[in-house]
C-alpha atoms as a PDB file:
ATOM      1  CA  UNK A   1     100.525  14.874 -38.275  1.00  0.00           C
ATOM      2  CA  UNK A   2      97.969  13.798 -40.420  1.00  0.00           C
ATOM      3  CA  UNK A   3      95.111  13.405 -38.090  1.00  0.00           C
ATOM      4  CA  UNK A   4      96.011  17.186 -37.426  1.00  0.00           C
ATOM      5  CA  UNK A   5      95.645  18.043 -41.631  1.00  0.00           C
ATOM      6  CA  UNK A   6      92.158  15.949 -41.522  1.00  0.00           C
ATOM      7  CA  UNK A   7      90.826  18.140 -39.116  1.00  0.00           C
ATOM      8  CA  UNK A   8      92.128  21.288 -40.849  1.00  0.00           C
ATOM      9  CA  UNK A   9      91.250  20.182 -44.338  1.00  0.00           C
ATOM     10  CA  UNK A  10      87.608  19.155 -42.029  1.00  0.00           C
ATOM     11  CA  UNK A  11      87.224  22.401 -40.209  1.00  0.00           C
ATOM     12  CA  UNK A  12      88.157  24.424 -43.397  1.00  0.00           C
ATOM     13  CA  UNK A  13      85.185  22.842 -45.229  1.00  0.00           C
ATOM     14  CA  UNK A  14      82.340  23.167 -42.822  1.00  0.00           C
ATOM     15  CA  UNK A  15      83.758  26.754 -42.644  1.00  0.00           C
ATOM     16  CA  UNK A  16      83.080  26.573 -46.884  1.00  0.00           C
ATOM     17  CA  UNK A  17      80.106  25.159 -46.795  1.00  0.00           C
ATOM     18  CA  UNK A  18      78.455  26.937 -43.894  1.00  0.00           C
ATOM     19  CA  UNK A  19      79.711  30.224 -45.329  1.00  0.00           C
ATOM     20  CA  UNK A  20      77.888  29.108 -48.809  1.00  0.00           C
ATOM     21  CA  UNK A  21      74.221  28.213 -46.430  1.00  0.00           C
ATOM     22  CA  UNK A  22      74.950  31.813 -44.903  1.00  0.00           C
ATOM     23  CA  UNK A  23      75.302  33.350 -48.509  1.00  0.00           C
ATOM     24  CA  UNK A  24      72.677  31.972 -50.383  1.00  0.00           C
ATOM     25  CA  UNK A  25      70.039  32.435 -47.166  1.00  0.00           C
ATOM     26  CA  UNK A  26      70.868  35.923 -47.546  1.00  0.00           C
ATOM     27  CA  UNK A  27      70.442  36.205 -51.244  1.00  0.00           C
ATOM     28  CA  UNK A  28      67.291  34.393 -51.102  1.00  0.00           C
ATOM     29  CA  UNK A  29      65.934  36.807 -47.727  1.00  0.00           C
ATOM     30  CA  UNK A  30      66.729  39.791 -49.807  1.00  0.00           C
ATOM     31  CA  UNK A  31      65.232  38.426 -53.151  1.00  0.00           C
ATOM     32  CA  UNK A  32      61.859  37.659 -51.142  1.00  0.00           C
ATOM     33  CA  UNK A  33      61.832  40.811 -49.815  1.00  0.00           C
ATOM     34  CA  UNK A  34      62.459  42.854 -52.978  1.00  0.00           C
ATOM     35  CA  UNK A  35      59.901  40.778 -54.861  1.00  0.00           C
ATOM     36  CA  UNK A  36      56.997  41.366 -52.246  1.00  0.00           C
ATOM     37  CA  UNK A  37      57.840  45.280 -52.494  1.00  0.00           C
ATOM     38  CA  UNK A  38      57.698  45.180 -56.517  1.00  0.00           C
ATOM     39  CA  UNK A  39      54.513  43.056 -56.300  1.00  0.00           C
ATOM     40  CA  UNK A  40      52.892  45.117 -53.320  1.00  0.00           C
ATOM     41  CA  UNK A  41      53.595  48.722 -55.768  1.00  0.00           C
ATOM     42  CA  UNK A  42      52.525  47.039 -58.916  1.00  0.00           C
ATOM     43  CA  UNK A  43      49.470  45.132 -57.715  1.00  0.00           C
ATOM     44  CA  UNK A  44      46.082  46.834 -57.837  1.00  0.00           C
ATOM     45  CA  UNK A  45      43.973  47.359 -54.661  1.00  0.00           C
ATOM     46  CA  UNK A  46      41.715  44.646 -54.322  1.00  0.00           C
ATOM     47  CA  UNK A  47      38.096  46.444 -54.900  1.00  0.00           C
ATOM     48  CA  UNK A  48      36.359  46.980 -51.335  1.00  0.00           C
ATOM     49  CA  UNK A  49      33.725  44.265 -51.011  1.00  0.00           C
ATOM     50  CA  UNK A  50      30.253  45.685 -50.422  1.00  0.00           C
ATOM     51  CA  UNK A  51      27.623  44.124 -47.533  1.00  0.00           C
ATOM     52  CA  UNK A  52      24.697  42.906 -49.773  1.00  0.00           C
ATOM     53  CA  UNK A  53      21.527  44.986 -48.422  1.00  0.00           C
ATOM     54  CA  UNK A  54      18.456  42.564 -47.493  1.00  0.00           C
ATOM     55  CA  UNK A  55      20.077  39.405 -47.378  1.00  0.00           C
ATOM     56  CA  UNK A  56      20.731  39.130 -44.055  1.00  0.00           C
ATOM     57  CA  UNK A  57      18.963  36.054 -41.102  1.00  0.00           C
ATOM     58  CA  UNK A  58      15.902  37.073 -39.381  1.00  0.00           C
ATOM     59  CA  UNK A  59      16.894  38.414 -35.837  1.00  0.00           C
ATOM     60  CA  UNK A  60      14.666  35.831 -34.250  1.00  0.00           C
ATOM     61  CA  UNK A  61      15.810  32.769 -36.055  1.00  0.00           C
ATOM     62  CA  UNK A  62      19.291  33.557 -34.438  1.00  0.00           C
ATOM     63  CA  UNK A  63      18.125  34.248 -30.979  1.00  0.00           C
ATOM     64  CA  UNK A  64      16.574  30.447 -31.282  1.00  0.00           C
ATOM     65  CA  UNK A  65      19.323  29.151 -32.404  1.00  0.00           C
ATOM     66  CA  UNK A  66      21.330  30.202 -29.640  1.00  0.00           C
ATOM     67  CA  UNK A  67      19.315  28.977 -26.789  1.00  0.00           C
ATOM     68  CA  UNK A  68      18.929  25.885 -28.708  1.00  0.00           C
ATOM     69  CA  UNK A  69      23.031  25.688 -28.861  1.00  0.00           C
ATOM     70  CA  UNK A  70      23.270  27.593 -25.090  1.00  0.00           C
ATOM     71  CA  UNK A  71      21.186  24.143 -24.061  1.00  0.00           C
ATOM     72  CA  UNK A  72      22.640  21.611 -26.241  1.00  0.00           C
ATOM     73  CA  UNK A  73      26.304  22.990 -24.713  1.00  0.00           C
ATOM     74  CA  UNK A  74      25.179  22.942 -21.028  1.00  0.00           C
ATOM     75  CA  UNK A  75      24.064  19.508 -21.085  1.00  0.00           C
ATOM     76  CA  UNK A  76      27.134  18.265 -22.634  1.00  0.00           C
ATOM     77  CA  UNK A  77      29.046  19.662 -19.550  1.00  0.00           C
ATOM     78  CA  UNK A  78      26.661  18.649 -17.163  1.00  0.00           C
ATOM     79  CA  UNK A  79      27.328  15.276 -18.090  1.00  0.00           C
ATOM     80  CA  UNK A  80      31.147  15.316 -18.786  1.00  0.00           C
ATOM     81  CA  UNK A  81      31.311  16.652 -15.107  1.00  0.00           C
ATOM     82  CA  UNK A  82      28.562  14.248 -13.741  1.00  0.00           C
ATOM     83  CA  UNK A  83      30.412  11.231 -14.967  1.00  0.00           C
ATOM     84  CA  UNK A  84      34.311  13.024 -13.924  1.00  0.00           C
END
């Protein structure tokens, strides 16, 4: 009889304690949520960032760069497949 009132006494606990996990989960779900809608209405739009004019890489200089990469690449797998 009273390995049958350990188990109860057990089961009715977990049931407690689970229950309280469930609860507060939920509170804190519901929370987040309700704080990222306040902060998303109350924040200011971030200004729109504008491309600075002139500033920009020569065409040319990237065009080098990739062949220099396109070559530096292809011989890497040349030789990882000549030595596999």
């Amino acid at each position: 009889m009273q390995d049958l009132q350990l188990l109860h006494d057990g089961l009715a606990l977990m049931g407690v304690g689970m229950g309280f996990v469930f609860v507060f989960l939920t509170v804190l779900v519901l929370t987040t949520s309700l704080m990222s809608l306040v902060i998303r209405r109350l924040a200011p739009t971030p200004p729109a960032v504008q491309p600075a004019a002139g500033k920009g890489v020569a065409p040319t200089a990237d065009r080098t760069d990739d062949a220099e990469l396109m070559a530096v690449i292809s011989t890497a797998v040349h030789r990882y497949r000549h030595r596999r």
